[in-house]
C-alpha atoms as a PDB file:
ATOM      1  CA  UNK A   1     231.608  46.170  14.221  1.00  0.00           C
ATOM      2  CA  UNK A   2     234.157  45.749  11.462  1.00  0.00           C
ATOM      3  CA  UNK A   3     232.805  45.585   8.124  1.00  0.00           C
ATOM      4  CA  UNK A   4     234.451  43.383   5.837  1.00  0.00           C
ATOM      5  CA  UNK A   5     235.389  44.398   1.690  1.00  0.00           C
ATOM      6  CA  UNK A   6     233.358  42.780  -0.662  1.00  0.00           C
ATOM      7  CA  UNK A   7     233.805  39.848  -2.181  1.00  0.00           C
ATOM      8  CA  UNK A   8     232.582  38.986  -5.407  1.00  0.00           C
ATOM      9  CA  UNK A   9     230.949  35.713  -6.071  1.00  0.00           C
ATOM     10  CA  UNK A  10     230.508  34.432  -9.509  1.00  0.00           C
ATOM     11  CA  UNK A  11     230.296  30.316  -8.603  1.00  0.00           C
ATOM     12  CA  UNK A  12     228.642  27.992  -5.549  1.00  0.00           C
ATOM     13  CA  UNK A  13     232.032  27.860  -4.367  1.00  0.00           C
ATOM     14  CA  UNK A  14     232.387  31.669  -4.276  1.00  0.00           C
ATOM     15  CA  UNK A  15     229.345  31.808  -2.492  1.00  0.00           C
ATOM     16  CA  UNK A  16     230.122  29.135   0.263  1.00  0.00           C
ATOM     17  CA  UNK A  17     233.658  30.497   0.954  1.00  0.00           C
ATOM     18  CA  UNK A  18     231.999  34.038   1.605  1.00  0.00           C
ATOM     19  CA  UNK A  19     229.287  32.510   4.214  1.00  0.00           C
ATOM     20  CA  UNK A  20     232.383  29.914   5.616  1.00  0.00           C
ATOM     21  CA  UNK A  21     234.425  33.387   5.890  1.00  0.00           C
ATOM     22  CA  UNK A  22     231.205  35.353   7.575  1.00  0.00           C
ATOM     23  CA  UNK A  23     230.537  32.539  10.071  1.00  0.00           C
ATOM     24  CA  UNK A  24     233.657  31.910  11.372  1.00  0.00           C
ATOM     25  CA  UNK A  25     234.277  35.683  11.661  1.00  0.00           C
ATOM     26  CA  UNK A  26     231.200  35.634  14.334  1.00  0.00           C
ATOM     27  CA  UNK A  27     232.975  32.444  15.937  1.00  0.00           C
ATOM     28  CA  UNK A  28     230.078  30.289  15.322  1.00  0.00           C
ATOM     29  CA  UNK A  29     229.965  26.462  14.541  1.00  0.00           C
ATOM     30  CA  UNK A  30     227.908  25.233  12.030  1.00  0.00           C
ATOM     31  CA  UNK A  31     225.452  23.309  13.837  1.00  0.00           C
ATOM     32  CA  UNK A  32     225.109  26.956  15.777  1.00  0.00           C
ATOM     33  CA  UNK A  33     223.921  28.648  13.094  1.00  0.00           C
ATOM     34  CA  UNK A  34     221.893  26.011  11.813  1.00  0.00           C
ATOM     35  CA  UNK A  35     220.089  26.418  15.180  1.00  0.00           C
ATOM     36  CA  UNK A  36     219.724  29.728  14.654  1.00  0.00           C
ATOM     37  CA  UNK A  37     218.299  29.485  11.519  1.00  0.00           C
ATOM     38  CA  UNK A  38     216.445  26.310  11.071  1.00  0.00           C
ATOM     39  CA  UNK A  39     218.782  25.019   8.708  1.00  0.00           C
ATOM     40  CA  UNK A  40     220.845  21.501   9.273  1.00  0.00           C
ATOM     41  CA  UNK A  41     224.506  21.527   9.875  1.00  0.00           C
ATOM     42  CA  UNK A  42     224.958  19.159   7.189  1.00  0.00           C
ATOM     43  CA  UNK A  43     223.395  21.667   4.631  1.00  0.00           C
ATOM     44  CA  UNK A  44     225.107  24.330   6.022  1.00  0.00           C
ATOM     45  CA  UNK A  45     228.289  22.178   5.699  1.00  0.00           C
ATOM     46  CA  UNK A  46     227.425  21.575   1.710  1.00  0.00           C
ATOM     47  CA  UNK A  47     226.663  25.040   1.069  1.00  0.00           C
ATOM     48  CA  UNK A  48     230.176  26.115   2.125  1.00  0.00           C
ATOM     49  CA  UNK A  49     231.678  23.300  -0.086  1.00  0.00           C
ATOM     50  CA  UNK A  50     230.189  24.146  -2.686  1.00  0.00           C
ATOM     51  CA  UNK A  51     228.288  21.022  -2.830  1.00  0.00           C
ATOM     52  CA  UNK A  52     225.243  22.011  -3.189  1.00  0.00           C
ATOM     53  CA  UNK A  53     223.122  25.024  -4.571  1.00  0.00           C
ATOM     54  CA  UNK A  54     220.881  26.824  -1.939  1.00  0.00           C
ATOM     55  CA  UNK A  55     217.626  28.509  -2.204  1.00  0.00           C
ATOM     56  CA  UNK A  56     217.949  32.435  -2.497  1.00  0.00           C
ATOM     57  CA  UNK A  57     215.721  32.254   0.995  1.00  0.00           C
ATOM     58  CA  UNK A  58     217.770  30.276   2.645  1.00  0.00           C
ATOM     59  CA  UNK A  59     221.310  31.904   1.583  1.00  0.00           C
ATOM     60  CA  UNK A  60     219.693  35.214   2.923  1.00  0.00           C
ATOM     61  CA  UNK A  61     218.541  33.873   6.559  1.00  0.00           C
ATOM     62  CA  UNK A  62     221.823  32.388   6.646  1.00  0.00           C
ATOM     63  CA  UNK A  63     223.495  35.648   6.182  1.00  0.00           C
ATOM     64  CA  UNK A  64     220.610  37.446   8.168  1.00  0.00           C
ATOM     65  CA  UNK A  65     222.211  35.266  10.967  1.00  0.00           C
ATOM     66  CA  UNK A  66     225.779  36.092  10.629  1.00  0.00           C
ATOM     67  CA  UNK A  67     224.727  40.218   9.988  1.00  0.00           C
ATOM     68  CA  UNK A  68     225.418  40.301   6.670  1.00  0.00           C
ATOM     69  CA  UNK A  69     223.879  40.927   3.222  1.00  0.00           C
ATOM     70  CA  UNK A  70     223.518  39.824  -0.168  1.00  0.00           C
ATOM     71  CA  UNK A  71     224.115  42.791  -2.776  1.00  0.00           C
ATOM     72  CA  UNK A  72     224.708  42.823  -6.731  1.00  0.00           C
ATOM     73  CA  UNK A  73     226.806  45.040  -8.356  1.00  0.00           C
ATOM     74  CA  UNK A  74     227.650  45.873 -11.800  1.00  0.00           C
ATOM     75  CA  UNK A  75     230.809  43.261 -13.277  1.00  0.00           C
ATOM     76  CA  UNK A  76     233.506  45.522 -14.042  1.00  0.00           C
ATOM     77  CA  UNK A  77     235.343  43.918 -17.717  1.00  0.00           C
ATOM     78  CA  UNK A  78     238.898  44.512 -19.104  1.00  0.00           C
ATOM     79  CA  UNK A  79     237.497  46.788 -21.375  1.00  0.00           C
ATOM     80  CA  UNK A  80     235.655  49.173 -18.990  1.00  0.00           C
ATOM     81  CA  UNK A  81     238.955  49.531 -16.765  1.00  0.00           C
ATOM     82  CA  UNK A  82     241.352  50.460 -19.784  1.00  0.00           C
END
């Protein structure tokens, strides 16, 4: 399998776009991986909006599902690049 760069997420928006990106990379719907993972489609749907903030456990089955991870990384600033 491909992997993908990283993408840095700083917002819910960020966040959603990245698991939107990640699920439709594996082709799946979203009522599929809610099936996989318990979750509803409709929550699955407000999570990649943006709508609405998801628990930490339920981000990471989501990306569990889609074979991908959650990592943190230090924020590189202006200042540290010059």
């Amino acid at each position: 399998m491909r992997t993908s760069p990283s993408s840095p997420i700083r917002s819910l928006r960020q966040a959603g776009t990245v698991l939107r990106a990640c699920r439709t990379a594996r082709k799946l719907s979203q009522k599929q991986l809610g099936e996989m993972t318990g979750t509803a489609q409709s929550t699955i749907s407000d999570i990649e909006n943006g709508v609405v903030s998801a628990s930490l456990d339920v981000y990471l089955r989501l990306l569990e599902a889609l074979g991908a991870e959650l990592s943190a990384t230090n924020r590189v600033t202006d200042r540290e690049s010059s």
